[in-house]
PDB file of N, CA and C in Angstrom:
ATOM      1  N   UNK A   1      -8.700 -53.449  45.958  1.00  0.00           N
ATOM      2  CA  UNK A   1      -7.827 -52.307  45.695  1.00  0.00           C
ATOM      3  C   UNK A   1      -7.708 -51.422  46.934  1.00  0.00           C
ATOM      4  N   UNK A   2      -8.868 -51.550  48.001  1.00  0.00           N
ATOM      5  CA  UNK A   2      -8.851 -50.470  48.473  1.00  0.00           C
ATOM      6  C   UNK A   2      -8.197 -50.935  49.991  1.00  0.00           C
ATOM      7  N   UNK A   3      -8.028 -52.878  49.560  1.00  0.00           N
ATOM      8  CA  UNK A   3      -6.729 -53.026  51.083  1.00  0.00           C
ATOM      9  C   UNK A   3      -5.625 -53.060  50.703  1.00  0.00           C
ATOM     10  N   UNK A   4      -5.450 -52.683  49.572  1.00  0.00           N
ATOM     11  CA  UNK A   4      -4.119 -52.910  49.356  1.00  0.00           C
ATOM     12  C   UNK A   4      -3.487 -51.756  49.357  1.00  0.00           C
ATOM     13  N   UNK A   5      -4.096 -50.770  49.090  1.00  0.00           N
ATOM     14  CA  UNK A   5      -3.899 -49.106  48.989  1.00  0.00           C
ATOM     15  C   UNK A   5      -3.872 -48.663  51.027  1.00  0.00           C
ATOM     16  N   UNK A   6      -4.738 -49.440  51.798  1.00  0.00           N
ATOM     17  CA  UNK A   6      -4.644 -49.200  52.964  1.00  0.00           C
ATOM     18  C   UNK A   6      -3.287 -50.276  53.588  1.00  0.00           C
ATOM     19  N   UNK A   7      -3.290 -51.348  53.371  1.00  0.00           N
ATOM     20  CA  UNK A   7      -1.886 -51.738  53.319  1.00  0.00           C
ATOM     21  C   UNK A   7      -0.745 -51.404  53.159  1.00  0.00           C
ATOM     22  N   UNK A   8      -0.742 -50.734  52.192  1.00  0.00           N
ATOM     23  CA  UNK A   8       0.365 -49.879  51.905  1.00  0.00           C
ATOM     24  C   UNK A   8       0.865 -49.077  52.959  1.00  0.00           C
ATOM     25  N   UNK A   9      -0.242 -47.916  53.014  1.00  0.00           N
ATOM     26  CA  UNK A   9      -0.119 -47.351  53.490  1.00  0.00           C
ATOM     27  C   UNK A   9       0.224 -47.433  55.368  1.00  0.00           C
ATOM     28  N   UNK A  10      -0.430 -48.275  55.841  1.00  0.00           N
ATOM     29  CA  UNK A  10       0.503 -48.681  57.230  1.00  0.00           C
ATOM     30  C   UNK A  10       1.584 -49.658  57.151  1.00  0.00           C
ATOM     31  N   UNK A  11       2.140 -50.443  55.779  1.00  0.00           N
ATOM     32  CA  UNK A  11       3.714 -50.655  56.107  1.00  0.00           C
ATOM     33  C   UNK A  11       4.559 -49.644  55.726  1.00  0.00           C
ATOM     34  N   UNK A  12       4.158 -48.663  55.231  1.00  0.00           N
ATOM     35  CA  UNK A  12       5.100 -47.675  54.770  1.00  0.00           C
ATOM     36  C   UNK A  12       5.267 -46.591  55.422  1.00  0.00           C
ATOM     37  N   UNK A  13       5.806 -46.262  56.352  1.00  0.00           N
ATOM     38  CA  UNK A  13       6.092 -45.275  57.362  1.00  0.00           C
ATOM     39  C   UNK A  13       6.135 -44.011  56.892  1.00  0.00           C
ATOM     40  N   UNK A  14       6.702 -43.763  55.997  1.00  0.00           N
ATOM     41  CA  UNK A  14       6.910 -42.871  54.966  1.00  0.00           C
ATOM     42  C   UNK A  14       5.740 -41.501  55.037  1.00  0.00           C
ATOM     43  N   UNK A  15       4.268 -42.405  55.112  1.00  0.00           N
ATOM     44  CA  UNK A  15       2.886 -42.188  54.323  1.00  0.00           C
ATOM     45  C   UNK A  15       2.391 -41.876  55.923  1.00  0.00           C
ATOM     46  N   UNK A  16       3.131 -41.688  57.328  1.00  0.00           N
ATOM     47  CA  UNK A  16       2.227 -41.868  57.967  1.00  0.00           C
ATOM     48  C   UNK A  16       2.002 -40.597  58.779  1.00  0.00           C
ATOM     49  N   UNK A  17       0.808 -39.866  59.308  1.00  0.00           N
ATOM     50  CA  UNK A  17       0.702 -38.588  59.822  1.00  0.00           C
ATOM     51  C   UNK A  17       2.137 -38.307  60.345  1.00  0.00           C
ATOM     52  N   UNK A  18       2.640 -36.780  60.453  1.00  0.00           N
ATOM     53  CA  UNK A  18       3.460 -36.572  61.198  1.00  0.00           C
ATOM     54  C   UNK A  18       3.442 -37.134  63.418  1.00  0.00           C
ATOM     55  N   UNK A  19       2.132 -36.732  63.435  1.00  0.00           N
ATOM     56  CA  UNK A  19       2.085 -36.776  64.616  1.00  0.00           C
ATOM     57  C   UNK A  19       1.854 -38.365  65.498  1.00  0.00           C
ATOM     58  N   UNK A  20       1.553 -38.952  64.668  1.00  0.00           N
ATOM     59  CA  UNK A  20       1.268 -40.368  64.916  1.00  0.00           C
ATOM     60  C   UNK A  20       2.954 -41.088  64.612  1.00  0.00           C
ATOM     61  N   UNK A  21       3.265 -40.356  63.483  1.00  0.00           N
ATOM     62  CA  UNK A  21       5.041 -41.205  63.728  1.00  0.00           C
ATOM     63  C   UNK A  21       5.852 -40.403  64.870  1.00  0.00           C
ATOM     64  N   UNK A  22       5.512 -39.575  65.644  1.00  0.00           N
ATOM     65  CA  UNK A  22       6.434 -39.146  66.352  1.00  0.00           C
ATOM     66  C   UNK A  22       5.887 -38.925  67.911  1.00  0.00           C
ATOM     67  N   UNK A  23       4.537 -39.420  67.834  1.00  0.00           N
ATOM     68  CA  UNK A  23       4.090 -39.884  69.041  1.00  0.00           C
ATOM     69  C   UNK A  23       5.478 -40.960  70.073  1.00  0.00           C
ATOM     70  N   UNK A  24       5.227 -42.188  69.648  1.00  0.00           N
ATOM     71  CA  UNK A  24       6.128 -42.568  70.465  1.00  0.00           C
ATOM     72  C   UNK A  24       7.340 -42.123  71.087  1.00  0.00           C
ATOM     73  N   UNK A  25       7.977 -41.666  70.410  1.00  0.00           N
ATOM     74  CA  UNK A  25       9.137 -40.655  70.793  1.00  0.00           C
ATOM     75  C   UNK A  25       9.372 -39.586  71.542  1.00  0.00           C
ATOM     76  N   UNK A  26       7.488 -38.899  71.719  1.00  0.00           N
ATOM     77  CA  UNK A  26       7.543 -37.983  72.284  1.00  0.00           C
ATOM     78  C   UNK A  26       7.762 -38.118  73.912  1.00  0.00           C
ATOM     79  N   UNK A  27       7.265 -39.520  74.428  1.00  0.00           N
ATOM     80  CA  UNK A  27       7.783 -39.563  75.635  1.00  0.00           C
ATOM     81  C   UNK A  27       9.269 -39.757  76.013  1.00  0.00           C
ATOM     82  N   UNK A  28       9.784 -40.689  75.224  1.00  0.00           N
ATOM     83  CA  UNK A  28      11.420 -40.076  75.225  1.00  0.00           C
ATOM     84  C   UNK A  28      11.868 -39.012  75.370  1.00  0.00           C
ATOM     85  N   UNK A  29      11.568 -38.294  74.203  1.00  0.00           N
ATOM     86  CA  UNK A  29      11.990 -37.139  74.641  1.00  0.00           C
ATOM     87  C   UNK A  29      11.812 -36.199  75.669  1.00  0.00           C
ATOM     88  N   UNK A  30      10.732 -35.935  76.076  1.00  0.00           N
ATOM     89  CA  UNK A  30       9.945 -35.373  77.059  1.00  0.00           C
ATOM     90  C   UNK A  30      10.684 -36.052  78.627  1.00  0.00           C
ATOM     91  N   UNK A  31      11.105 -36.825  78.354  1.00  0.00           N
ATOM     92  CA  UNK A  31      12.236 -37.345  79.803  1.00  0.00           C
ATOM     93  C   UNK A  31      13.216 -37.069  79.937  1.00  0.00           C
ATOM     94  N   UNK A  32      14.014 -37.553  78.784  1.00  0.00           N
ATOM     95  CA  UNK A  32      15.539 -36.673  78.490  1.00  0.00           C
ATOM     96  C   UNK A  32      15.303 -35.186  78.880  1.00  0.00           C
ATOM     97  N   UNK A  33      14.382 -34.634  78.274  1.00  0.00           N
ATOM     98  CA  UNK A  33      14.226 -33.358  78.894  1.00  0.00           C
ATOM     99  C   UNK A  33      14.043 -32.906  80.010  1.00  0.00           C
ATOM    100  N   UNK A  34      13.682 -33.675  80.690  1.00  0.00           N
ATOM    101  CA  UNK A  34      13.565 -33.556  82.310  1.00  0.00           C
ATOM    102  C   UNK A  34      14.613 -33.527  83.234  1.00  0.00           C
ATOM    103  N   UNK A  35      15.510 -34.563  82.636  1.00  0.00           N
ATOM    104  CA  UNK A  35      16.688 -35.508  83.163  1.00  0.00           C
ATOM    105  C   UNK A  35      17.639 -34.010  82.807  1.00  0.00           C
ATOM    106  N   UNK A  36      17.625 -33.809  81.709  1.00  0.00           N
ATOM    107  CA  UNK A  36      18.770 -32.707  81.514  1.00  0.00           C
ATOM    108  C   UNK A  36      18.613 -31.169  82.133  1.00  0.00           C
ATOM    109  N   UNK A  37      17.347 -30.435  82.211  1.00  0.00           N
ATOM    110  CA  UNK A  37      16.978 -29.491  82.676  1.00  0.00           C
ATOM    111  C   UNK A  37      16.855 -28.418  81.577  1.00  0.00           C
ATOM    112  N   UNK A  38      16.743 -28.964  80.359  1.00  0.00           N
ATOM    113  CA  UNK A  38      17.014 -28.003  79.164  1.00  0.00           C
ATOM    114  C   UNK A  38      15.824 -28.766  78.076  1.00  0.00           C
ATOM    115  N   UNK A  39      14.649 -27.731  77.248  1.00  0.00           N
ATOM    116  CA  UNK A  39      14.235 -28.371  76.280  1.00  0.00           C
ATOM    117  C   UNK A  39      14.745 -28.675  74.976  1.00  0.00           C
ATOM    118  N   UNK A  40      15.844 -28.092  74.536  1.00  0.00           N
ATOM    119  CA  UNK A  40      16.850 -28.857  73.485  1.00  0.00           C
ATOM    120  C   UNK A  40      17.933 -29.290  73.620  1.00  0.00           C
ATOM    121  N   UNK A  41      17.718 -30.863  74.641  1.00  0.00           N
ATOM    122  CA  UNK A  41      19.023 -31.329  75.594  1.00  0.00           C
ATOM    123  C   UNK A  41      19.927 -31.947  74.098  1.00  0.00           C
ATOM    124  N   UNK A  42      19.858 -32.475  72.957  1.00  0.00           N
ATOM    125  CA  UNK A  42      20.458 -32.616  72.237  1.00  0.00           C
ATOM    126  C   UNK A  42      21.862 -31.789  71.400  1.00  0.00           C
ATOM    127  N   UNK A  43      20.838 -30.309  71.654  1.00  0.00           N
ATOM    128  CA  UNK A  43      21.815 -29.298  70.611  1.00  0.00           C
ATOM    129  C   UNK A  43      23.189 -29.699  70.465  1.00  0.00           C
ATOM    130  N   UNK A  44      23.541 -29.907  72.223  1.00  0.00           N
ATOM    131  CA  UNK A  44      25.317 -29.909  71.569  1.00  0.00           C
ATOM    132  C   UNK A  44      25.996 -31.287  70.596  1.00  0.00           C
ATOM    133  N   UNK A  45      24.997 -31.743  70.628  1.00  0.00           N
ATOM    134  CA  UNK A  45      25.577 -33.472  69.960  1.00  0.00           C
ATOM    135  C   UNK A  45      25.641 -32.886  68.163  1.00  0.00           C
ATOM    136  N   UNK A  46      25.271 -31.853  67.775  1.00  0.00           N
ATOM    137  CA  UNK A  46      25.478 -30.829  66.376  1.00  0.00           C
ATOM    138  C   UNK A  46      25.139 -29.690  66.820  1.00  0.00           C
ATOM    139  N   UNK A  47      25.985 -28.523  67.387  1.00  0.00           N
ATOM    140  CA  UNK A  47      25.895 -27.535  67.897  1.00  0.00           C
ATOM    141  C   UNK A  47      25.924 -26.377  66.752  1.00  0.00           C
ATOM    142  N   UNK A  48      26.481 -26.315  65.434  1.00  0.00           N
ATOM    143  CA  UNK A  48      26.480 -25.624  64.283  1.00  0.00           C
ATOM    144  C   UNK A  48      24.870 -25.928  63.460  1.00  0.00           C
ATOM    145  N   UNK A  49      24.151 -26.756  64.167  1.00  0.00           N
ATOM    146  CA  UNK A  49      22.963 -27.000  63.278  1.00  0.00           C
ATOM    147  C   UNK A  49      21.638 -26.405  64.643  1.00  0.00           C
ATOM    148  N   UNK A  50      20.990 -25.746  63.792  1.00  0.00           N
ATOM    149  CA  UNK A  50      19.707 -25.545  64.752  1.00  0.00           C
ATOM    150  C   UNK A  50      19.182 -26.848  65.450  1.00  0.00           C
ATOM    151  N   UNK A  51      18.507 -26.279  66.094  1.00  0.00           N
ATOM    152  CA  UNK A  51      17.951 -27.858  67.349  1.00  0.00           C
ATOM    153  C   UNK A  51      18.727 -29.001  67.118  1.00  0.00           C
ATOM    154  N   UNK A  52      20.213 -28.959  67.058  1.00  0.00           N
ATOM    155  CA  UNK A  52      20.843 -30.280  66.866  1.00  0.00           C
ATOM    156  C   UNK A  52      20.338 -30.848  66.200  1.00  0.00           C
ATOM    157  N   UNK A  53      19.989 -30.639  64.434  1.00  0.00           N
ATOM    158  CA  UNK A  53      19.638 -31.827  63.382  1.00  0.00           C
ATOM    159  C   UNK A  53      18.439 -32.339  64.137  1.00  0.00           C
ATOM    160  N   UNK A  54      17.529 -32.247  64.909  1.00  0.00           N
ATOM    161  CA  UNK A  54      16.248 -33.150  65.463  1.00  0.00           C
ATOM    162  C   UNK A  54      15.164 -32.784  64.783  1.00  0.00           C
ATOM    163  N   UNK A  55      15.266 -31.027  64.692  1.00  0.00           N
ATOM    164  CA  UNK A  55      14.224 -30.647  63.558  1.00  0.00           C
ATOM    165  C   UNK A  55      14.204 -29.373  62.717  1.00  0.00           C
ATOM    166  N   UNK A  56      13.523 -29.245  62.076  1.00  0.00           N
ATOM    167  CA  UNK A  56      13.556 -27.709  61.398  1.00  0.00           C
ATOM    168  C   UNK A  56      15.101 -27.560  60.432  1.00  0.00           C
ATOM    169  N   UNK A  57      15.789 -28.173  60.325  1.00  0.00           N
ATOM    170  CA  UNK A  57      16.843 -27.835  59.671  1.00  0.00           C
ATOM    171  C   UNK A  57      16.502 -28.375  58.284  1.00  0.00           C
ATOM    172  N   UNK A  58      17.490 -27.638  57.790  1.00  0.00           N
ATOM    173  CA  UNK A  58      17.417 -27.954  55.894  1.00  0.00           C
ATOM    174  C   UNK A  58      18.910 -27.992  55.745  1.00  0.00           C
ATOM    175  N   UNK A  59      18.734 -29.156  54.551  1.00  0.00           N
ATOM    176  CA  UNK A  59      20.177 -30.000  53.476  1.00  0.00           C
ATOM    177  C   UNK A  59      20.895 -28.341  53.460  1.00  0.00           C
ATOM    178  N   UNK A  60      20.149 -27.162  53.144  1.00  0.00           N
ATOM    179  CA  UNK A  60      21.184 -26.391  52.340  1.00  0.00           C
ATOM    180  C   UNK A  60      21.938 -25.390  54.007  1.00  0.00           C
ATOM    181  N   UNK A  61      21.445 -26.061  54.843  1.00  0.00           N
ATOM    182  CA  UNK A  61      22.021 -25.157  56.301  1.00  0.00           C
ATOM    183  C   UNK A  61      23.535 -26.281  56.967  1.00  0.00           C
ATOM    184  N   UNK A  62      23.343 -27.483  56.430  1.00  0.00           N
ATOM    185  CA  UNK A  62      24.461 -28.702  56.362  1.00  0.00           C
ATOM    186  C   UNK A  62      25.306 -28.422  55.551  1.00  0.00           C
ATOM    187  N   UNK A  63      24.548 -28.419  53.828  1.00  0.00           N
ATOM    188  CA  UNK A  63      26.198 -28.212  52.767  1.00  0.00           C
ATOM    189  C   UNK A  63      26.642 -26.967  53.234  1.00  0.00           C
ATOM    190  N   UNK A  64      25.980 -25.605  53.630  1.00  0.00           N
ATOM    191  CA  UNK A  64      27.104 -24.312  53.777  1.00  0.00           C
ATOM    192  C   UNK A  64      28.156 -24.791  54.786  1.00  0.00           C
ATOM    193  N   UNK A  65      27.797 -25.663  55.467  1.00  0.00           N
ATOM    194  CA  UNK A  65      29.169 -26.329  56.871  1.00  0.00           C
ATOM    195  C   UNK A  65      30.215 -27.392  55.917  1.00  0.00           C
ATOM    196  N   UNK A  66      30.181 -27.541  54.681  1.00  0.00           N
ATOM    197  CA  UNK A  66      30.960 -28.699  53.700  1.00  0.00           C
ATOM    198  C   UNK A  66      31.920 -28.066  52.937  1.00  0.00           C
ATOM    199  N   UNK A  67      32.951 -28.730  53.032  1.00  0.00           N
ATOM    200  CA  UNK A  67      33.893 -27.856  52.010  1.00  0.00           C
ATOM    201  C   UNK A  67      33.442 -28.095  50.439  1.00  0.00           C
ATOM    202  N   UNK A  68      33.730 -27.036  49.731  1.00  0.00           N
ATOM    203  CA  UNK A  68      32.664 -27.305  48.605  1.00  0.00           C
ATOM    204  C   UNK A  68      32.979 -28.552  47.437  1.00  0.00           C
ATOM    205  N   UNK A  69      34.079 -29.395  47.646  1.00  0.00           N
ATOM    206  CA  UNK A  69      34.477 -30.515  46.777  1.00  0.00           C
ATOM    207  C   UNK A  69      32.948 -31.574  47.395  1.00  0.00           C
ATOM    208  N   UNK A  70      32.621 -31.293  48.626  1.00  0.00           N
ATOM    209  CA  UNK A  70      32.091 -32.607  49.239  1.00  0.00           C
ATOM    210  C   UNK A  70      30.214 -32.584  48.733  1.00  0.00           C
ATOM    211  N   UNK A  71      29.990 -31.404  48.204  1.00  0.00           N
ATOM    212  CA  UNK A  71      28.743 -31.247  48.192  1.00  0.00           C
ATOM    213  C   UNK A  71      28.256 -31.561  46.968  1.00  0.00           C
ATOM    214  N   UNK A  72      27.291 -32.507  46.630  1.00  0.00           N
ATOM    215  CA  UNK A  72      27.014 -32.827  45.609  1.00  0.00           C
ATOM    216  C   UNK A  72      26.418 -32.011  44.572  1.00  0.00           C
ATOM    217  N   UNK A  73      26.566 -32.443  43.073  1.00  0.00           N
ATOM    218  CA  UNK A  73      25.970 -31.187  42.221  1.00  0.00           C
ATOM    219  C   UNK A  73      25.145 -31.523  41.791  1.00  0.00           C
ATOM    220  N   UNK A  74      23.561 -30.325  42.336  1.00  0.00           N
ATOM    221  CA  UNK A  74      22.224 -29.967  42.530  1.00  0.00           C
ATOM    222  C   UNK A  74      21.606 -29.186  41.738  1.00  0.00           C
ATOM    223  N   UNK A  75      20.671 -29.566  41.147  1.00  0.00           N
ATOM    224  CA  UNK A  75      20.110 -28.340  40.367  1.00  0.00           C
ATOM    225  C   UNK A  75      18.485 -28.738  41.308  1.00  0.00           C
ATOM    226  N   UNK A  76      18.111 -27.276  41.463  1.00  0.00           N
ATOM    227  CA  UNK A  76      16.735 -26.879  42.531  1.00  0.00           C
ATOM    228  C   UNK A  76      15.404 -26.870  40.778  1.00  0.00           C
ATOM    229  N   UNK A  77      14.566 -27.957  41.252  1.00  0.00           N
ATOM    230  CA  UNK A  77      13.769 -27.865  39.644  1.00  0.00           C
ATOM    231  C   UNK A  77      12.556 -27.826  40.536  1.00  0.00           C
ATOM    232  N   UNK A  78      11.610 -26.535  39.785  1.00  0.00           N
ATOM    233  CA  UNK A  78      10.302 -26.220  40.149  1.00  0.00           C
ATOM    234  C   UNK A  78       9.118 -26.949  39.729  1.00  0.00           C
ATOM    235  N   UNK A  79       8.291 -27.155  40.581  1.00  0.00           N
ATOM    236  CA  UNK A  79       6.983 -27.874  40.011  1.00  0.00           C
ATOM    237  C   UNK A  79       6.104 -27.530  38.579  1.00  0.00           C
ATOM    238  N   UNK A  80       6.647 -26.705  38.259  1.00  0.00           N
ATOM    239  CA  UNK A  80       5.696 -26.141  36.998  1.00  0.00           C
ATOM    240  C   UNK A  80       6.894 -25.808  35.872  1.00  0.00           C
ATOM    241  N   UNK A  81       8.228 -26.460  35.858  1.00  0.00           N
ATOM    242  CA  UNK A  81       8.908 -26.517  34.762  1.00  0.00           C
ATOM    243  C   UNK A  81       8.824 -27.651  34.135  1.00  0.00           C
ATOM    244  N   UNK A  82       8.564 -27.101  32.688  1.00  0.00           N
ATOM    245  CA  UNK A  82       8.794 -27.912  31.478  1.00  0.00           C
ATOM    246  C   UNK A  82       9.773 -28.995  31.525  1.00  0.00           C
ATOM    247  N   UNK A  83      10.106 -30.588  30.863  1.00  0.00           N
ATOM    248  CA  UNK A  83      10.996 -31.330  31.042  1.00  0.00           C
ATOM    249  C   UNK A  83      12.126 -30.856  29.930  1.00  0.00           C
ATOM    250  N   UNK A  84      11.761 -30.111  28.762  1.00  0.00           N
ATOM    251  CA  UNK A  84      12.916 -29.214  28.336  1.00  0.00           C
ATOM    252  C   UNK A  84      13.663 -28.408  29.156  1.00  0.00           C
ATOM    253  N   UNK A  85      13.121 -27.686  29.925  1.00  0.00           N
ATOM    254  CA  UNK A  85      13.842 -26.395  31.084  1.00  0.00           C
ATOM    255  C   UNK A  85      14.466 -27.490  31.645  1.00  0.00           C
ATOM    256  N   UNK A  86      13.714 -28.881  32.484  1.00  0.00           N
ATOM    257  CA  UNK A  86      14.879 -29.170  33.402  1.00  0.00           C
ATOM    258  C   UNK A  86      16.094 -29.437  32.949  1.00  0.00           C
ATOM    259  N   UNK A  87      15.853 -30.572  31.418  1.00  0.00           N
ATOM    260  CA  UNK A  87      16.884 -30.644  30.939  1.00  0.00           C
ATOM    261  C   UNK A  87      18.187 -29.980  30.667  1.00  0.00           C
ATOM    262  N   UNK A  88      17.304 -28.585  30.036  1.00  0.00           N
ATOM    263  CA  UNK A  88      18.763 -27.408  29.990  1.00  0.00           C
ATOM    264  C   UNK A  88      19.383 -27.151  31.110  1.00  0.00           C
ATOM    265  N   UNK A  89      18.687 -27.186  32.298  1.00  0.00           N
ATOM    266  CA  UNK A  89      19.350 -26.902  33.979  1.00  0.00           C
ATOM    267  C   UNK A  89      20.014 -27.607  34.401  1.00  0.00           C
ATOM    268  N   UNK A  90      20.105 -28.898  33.863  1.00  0.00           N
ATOM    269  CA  UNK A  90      20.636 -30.288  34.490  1.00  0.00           C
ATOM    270  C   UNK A  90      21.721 -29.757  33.659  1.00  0.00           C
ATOM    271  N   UNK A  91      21.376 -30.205  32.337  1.00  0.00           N
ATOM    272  CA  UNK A  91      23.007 -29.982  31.413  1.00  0.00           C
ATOM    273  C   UNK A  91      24.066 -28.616  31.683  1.00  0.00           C
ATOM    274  N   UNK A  92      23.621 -28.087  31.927  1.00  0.00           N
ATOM    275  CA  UNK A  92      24.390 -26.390  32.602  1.00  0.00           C
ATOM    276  C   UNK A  92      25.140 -26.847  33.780  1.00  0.00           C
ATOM    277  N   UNK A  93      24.521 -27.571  34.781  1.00  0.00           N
ATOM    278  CA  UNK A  93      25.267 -28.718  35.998  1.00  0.00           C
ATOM    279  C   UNK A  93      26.120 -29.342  35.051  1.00  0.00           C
ATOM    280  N   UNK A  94      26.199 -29.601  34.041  1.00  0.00           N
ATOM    281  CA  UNK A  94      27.203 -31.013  33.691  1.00  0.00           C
ATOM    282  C   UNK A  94      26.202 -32.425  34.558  1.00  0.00           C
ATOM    283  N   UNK A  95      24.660 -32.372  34.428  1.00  0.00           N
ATOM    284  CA  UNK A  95      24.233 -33.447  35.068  1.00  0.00           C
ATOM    285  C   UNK A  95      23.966 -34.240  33.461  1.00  0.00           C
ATOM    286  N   UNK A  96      23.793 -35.691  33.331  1.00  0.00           N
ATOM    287  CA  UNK A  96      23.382 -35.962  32.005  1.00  0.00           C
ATOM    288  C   UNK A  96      22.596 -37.458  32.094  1.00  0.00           C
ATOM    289  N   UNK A  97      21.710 -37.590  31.772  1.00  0.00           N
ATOM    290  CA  UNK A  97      20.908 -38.717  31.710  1.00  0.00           C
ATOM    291  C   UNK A  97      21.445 -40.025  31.226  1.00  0.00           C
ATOM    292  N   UNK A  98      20.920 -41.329  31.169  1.00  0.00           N
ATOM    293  CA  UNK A  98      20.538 -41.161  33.124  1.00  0.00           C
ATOM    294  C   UNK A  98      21.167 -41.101  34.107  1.00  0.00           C
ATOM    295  N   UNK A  99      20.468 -40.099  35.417  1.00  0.00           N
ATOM    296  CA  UNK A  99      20.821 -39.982  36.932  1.00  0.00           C
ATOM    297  C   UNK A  99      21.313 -40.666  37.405  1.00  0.00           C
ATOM    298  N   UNK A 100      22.504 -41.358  38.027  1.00  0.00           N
ATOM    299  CA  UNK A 100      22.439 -41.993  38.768  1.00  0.00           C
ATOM    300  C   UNK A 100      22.776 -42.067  40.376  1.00  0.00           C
TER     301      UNK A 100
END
């Protein structure tokens, strides 16, 4: 059980420290940065998004840039609500089981 649980866990990228998945990259980046003379040589490649979409940004700093037909309909459900509450929140969306 306990290689298969460690198995898992290194094919699944998903599961893996932040800093260890972004190790490799960091020398990339760290060159580009050199090469350009700027430490967020990306920004302009999404100039309406903080650090050019590379980091720190959030879904809800993207949909305010969407015209509102394009943005999908979301209901925000808290860790400590009841599956009645979500239900009523979903159905108030017009969301209805099952998700798909």
């Amino acid at each position: 059980m306990r290689l298969k649980k460690f198995f898992q866990k290194i094919t699944n990228w998903e599961l893996w420290n932040f800093y260890v998945l972004y190790f490799p990259i960091s020398f990339v980046w760290l060159w580009y940065c050199i090469r350009s003379w700027n430490f967020w040589f990306f920004s302009p490649s999404n100039p309406t998004i903080t650090f050019g979409g590379f980091e720190g940004e959030g879904k809800k700093e993207m949909y305010d840039q969407l015209p509102e037909n394009l943005i999908p309909r979301t209901i925000y459900i808290m860790h400590d609500w009841s599956f009645d509450e979500v239900k009523r929140k979903s159905l108030m969306q017009d969301l209805h089981f099952p998700i798909l």
